[in-house]
PDB file of N, CA and C in Angstrom:
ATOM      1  N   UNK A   1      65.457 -41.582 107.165  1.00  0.00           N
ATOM      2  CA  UNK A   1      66.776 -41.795 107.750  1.00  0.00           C
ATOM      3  C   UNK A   1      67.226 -40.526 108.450  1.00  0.00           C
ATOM      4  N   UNK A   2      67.828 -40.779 109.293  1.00  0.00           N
ATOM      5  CA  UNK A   2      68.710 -39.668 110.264  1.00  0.00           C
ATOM      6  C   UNK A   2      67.614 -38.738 111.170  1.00  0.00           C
ATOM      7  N   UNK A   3      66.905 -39.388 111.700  1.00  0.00           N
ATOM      8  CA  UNK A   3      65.992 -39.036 112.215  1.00  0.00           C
ATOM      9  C   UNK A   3      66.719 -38.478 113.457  1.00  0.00           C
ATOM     10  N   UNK A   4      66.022 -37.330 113.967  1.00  0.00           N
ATOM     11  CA  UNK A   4      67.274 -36.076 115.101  1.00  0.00           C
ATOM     12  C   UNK A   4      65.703 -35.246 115.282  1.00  0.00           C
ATOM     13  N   UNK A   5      65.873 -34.587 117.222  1.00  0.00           N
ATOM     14  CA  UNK A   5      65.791 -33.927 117.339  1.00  0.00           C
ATOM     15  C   UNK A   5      65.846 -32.435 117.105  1.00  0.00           C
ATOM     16  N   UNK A   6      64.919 -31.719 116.886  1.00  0.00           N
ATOM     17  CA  UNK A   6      65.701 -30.291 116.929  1.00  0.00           C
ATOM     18  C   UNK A   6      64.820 -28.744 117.831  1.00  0.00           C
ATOM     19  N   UNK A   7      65.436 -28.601 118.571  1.00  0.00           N
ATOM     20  CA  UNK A   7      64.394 -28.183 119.714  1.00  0.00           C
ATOM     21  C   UNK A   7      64.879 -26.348 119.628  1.00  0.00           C
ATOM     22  N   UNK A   8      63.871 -25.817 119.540  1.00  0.00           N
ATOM     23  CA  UNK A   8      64.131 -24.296 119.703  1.00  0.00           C
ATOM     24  C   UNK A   8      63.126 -23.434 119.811  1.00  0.00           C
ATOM     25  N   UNK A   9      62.918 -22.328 120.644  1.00  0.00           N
ATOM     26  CA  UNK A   9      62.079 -21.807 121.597  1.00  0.00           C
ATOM     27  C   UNK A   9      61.133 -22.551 122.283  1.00  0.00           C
ATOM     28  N   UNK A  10      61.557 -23.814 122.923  1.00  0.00           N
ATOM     29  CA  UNK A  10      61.185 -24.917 123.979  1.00  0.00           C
ATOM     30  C   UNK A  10      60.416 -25.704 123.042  1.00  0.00           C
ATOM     31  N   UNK A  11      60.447 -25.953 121.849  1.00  0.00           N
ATOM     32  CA  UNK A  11      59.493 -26.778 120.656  1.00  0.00           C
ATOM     33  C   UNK A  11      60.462 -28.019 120.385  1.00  0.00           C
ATOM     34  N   UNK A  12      60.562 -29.259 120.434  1.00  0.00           N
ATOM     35  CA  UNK A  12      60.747 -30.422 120.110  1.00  0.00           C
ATOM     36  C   UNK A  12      60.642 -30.719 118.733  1.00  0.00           C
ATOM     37  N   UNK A  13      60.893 -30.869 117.841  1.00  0.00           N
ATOM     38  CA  UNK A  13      60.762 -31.317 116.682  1.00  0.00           C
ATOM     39  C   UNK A  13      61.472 -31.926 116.330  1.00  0.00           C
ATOM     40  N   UNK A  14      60.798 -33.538 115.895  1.00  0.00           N
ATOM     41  CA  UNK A  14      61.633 -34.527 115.398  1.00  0.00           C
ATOM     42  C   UNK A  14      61.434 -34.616 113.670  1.00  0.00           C
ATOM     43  N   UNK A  15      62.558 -34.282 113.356  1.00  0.00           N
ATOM     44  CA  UNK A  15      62.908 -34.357 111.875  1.00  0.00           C
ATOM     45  C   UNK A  15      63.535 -35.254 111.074  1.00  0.00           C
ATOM     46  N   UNK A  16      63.281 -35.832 109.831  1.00  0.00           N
ATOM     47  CA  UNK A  16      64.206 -36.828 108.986  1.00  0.00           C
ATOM     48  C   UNK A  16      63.925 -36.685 107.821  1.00  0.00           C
ATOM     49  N   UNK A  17      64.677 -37.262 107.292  1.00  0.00           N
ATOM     50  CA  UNK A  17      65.162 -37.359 105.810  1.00  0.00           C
ATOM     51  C   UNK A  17      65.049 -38.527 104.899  1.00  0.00           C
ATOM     52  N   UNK A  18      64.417 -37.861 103.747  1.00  0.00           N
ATOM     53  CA  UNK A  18      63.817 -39.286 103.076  1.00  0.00           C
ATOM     54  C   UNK A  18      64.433 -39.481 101.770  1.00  0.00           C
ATOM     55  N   UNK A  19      64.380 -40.465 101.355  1.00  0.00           N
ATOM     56  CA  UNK A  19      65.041 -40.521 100.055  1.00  0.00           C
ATOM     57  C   UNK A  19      64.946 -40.147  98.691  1.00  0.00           C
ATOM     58  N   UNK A  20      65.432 -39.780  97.577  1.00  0.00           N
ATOM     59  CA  UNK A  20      65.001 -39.382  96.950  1.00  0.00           C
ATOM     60  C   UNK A  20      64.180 -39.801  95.893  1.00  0.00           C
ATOM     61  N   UNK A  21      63.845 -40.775  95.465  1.00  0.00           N
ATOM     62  CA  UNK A  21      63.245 -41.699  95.320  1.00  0.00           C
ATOM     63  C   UNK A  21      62.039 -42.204  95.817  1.00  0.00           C
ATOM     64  N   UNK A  22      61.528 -41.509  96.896  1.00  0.00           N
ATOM     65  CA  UNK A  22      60.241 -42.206  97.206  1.00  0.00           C
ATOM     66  C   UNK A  22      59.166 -42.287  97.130  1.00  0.00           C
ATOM     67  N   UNK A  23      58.368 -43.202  97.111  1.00  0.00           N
ATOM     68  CA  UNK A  23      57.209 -42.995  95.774  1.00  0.00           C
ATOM     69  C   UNK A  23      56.369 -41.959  96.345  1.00  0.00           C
ATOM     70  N   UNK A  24      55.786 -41.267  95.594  1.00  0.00           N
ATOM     71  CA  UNK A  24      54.534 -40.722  95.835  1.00  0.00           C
ATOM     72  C   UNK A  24      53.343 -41.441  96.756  1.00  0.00           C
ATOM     73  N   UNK A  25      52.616 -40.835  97.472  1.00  0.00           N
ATOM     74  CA  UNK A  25      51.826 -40.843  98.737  1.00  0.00           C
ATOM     75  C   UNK A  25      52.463 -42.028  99.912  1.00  0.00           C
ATOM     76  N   UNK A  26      53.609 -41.817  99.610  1.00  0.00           N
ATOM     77  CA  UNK A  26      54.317 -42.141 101.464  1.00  0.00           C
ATOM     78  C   UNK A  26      53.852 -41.715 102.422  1.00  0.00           C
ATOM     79  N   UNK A  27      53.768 -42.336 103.206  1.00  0.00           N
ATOM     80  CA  UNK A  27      53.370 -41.943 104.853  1.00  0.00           C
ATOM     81  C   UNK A  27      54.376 -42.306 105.938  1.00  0.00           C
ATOM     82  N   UNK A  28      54.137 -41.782 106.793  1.00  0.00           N
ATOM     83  CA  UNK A  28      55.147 -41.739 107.793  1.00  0.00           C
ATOM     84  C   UNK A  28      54.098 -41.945 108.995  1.00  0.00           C
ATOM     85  N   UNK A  29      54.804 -42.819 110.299  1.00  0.00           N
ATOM     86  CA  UNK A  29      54.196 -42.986 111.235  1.00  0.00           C
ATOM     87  C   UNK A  29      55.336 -42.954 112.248  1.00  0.00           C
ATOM     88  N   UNK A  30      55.227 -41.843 113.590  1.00  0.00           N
ATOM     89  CA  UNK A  30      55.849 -41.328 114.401  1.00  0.00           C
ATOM     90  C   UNK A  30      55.733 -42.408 116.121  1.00  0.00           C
ATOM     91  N   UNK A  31      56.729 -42.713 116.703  1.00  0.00           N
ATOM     92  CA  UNK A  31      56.421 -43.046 118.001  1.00  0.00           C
ATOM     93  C   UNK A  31      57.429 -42.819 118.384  1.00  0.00           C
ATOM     94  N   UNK A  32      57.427 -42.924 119.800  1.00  0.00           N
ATOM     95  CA  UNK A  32      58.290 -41.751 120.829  1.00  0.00           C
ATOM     96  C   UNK A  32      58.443 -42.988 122.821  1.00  0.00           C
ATOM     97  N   UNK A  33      59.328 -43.035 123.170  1.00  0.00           N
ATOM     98  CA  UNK A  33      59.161 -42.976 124.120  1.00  0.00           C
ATOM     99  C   UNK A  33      60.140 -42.564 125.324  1.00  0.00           C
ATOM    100  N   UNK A  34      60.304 -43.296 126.056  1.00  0.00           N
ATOM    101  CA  UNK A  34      61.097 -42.416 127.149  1.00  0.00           C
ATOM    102  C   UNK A  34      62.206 -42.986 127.416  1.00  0.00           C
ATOM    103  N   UNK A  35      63.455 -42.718 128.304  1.00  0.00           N
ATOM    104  CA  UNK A  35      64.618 -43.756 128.240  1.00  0.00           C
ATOM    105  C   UNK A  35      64.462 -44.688 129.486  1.00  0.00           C
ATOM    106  N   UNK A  36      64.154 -46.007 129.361  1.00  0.00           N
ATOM    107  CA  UNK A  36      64.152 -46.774 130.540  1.00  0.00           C
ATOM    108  C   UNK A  36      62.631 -47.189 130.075  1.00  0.00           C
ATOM    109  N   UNK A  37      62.000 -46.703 129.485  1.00  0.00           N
ATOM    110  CA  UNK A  37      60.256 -47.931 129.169  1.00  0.00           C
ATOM    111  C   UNK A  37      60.852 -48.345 127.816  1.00  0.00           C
ATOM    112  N   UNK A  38      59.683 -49.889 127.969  1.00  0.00           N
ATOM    113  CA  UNK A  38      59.503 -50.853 127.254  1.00  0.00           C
ATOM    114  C   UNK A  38      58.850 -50.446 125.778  1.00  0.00           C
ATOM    115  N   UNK A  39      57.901 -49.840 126.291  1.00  0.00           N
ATOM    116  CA  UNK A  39      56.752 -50.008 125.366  1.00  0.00           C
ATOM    117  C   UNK A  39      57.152 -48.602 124.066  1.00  0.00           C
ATOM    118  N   UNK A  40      57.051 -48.185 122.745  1.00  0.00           N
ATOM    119  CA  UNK A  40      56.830 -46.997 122.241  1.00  0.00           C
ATOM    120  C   UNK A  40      55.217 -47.111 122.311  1.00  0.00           C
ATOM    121  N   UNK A  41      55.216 -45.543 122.181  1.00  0.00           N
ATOM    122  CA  UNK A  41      54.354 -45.010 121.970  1.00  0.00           C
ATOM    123  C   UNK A  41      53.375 -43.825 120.551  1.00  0.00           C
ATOM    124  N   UNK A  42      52.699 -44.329 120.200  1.00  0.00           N
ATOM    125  CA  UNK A  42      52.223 -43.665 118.801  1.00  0.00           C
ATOM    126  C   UNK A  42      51.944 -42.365 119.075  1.00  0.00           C
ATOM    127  N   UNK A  43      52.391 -41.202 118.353  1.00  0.00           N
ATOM    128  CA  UNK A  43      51.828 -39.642 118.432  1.00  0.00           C
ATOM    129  C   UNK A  43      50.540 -39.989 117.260  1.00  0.00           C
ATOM    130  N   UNK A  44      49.902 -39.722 117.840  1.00  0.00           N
ATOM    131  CA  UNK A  44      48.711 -39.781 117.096  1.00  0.00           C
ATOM    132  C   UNK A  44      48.387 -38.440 116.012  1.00  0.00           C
ATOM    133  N   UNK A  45      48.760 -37.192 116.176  1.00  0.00           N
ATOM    134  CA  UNK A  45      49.060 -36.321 115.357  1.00  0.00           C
ATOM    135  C   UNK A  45      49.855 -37.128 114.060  1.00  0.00           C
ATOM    136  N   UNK A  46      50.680 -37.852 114.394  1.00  0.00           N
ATOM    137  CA  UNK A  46      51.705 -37.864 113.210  1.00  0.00           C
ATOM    138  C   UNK A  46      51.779 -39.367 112.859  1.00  0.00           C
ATOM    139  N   UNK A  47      50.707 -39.588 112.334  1.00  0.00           N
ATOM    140  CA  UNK A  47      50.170 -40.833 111.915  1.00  0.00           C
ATOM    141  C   UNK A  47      49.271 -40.636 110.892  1.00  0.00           C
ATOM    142  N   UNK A  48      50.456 -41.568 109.673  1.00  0.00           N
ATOM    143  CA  UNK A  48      49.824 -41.185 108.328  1.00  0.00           C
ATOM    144  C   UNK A  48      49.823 -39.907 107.868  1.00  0.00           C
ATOM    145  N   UNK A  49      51.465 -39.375 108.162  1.00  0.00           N
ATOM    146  CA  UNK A  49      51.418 -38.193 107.291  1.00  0.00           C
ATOM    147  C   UNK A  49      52.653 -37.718 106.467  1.00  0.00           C
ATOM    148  N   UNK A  50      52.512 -37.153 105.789  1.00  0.00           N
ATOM    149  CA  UNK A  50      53.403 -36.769 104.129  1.00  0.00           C
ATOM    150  C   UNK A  50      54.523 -35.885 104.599  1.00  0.00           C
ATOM    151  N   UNK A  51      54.672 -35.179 105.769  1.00  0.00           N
ATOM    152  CA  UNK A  51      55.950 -33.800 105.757  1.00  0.00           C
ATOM    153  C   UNK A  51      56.707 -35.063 106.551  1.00  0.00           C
ATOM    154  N   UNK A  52      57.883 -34.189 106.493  1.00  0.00           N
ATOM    155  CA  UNK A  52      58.914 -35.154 107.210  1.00  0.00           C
ATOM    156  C   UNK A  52      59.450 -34.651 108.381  1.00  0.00           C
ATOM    157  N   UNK A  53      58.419 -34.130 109.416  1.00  0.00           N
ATOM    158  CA  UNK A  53      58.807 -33.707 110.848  1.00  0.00           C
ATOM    159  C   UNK A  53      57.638 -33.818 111.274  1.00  0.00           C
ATOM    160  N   UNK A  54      57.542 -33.645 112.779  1.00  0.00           N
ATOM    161  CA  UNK A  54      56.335 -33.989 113.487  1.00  0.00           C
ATOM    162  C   UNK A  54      56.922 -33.046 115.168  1.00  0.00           C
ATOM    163  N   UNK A  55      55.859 -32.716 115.398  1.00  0.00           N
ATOM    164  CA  UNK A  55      56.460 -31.940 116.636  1.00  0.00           C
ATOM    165  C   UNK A  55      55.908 -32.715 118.187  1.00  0.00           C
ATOM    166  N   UNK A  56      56.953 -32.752 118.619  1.00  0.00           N
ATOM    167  CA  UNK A  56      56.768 -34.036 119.665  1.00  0.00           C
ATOM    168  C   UNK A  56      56.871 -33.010 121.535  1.00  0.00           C
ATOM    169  N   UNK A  57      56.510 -31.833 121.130  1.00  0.00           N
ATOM    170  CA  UNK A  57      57.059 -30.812 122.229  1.00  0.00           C
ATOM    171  C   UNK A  57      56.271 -31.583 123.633  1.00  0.00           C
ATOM    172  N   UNK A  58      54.961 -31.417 123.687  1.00  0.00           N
ATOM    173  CA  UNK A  58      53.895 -32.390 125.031  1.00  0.00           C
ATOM    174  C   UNK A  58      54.751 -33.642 125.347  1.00  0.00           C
ATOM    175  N   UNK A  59      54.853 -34.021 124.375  1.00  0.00           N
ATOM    176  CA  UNK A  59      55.531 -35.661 124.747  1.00  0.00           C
ATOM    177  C   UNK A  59      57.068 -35.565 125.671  1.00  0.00           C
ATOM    178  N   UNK A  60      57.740 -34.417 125.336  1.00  0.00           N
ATOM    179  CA  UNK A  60      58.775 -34.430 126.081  1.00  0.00           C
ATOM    180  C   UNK A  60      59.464 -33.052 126.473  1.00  0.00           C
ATOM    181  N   UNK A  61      57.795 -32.580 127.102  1.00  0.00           N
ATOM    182  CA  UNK A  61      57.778 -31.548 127.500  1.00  0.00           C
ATOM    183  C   UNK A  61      58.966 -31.414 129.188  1.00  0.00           C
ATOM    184  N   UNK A  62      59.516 -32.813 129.856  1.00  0.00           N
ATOM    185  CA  UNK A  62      60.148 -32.916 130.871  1.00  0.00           C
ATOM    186  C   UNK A  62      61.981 -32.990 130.211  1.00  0.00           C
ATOM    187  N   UNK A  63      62.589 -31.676 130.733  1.00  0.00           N
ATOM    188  CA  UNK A  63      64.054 -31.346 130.267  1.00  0.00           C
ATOM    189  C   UNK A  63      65.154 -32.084 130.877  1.00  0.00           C
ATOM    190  N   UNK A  64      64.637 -33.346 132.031  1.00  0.00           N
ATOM    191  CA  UNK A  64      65.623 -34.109 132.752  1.00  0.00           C
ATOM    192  C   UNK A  64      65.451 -35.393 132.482  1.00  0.00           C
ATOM    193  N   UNK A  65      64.368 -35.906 131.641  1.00  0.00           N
ATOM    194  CA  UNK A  65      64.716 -36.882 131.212  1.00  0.00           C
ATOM    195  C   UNK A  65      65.154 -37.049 129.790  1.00  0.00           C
ATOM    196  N   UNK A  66      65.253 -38.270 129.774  1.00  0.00           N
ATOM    197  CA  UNK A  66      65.883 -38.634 127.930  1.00  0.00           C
ATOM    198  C   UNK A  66      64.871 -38.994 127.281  1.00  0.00           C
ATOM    199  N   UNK A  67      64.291 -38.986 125.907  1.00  0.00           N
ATOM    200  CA  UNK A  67      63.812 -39.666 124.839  1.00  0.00           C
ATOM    201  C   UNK A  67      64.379 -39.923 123.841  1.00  0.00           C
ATOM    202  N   UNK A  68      63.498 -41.071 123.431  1.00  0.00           N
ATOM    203  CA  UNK A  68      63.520 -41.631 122.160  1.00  0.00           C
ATOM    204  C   UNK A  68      62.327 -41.121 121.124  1.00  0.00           C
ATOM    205  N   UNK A  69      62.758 -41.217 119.775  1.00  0.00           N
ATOM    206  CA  UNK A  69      61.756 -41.278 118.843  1.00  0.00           C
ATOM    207  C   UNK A  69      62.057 -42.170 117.589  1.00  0.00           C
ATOM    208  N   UNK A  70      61.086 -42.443 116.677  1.00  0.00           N
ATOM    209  CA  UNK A  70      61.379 -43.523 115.587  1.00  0.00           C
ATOM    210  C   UNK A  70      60.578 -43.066 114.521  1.00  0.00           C
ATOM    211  N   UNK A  71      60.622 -43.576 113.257  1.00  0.00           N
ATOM    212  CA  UNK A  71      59.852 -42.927 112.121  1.00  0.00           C
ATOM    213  C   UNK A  71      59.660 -44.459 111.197  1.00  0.00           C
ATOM    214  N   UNK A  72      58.243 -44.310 110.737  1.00  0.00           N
ATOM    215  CA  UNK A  72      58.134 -45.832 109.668  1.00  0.00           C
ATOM    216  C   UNK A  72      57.566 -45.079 108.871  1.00  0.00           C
ATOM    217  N   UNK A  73      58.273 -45.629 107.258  1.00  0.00           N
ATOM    218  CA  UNK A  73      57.196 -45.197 106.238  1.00  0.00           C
ATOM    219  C   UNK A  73      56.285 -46.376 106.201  1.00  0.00           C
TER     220      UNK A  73
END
């Protein structure tokens, strides 16, 4: 939950927060896309994994457009 950007020295990092409660070997699966497409897109880095951030800097490495990102356990 509360899944947010947080960008500093030009690094993207999408971060969230999980509950406290959640079971042991959770995974998380990251996708991202742009504002105005259809489709998301999977970061393949951050697929099937345990921390609760993923750094999305390549993906929206362009400062004039908008993104999106999403998180599934």
């Amino acid at each position: 939950k509360h899944a947010a950007f947080s960008s500093t020295n030009f690094e993207n990092i999408l971060t969230w927060e999980t509950e406290a409660d959640i079971p042991p070997g959770t995974v998380f699966d990251v996708q991202y896309k742009q504002y105005g497409e259809k489709s998301w897109l999977n970061k393949h880095e951050c697929q099937s994994i345990t921390k609760p951030f993923c750094n999305l800097t390549c993906e929206t490495e362009n400062i004039t457009e908008h993104y999106y990102a999403r998180v599934r356990a």
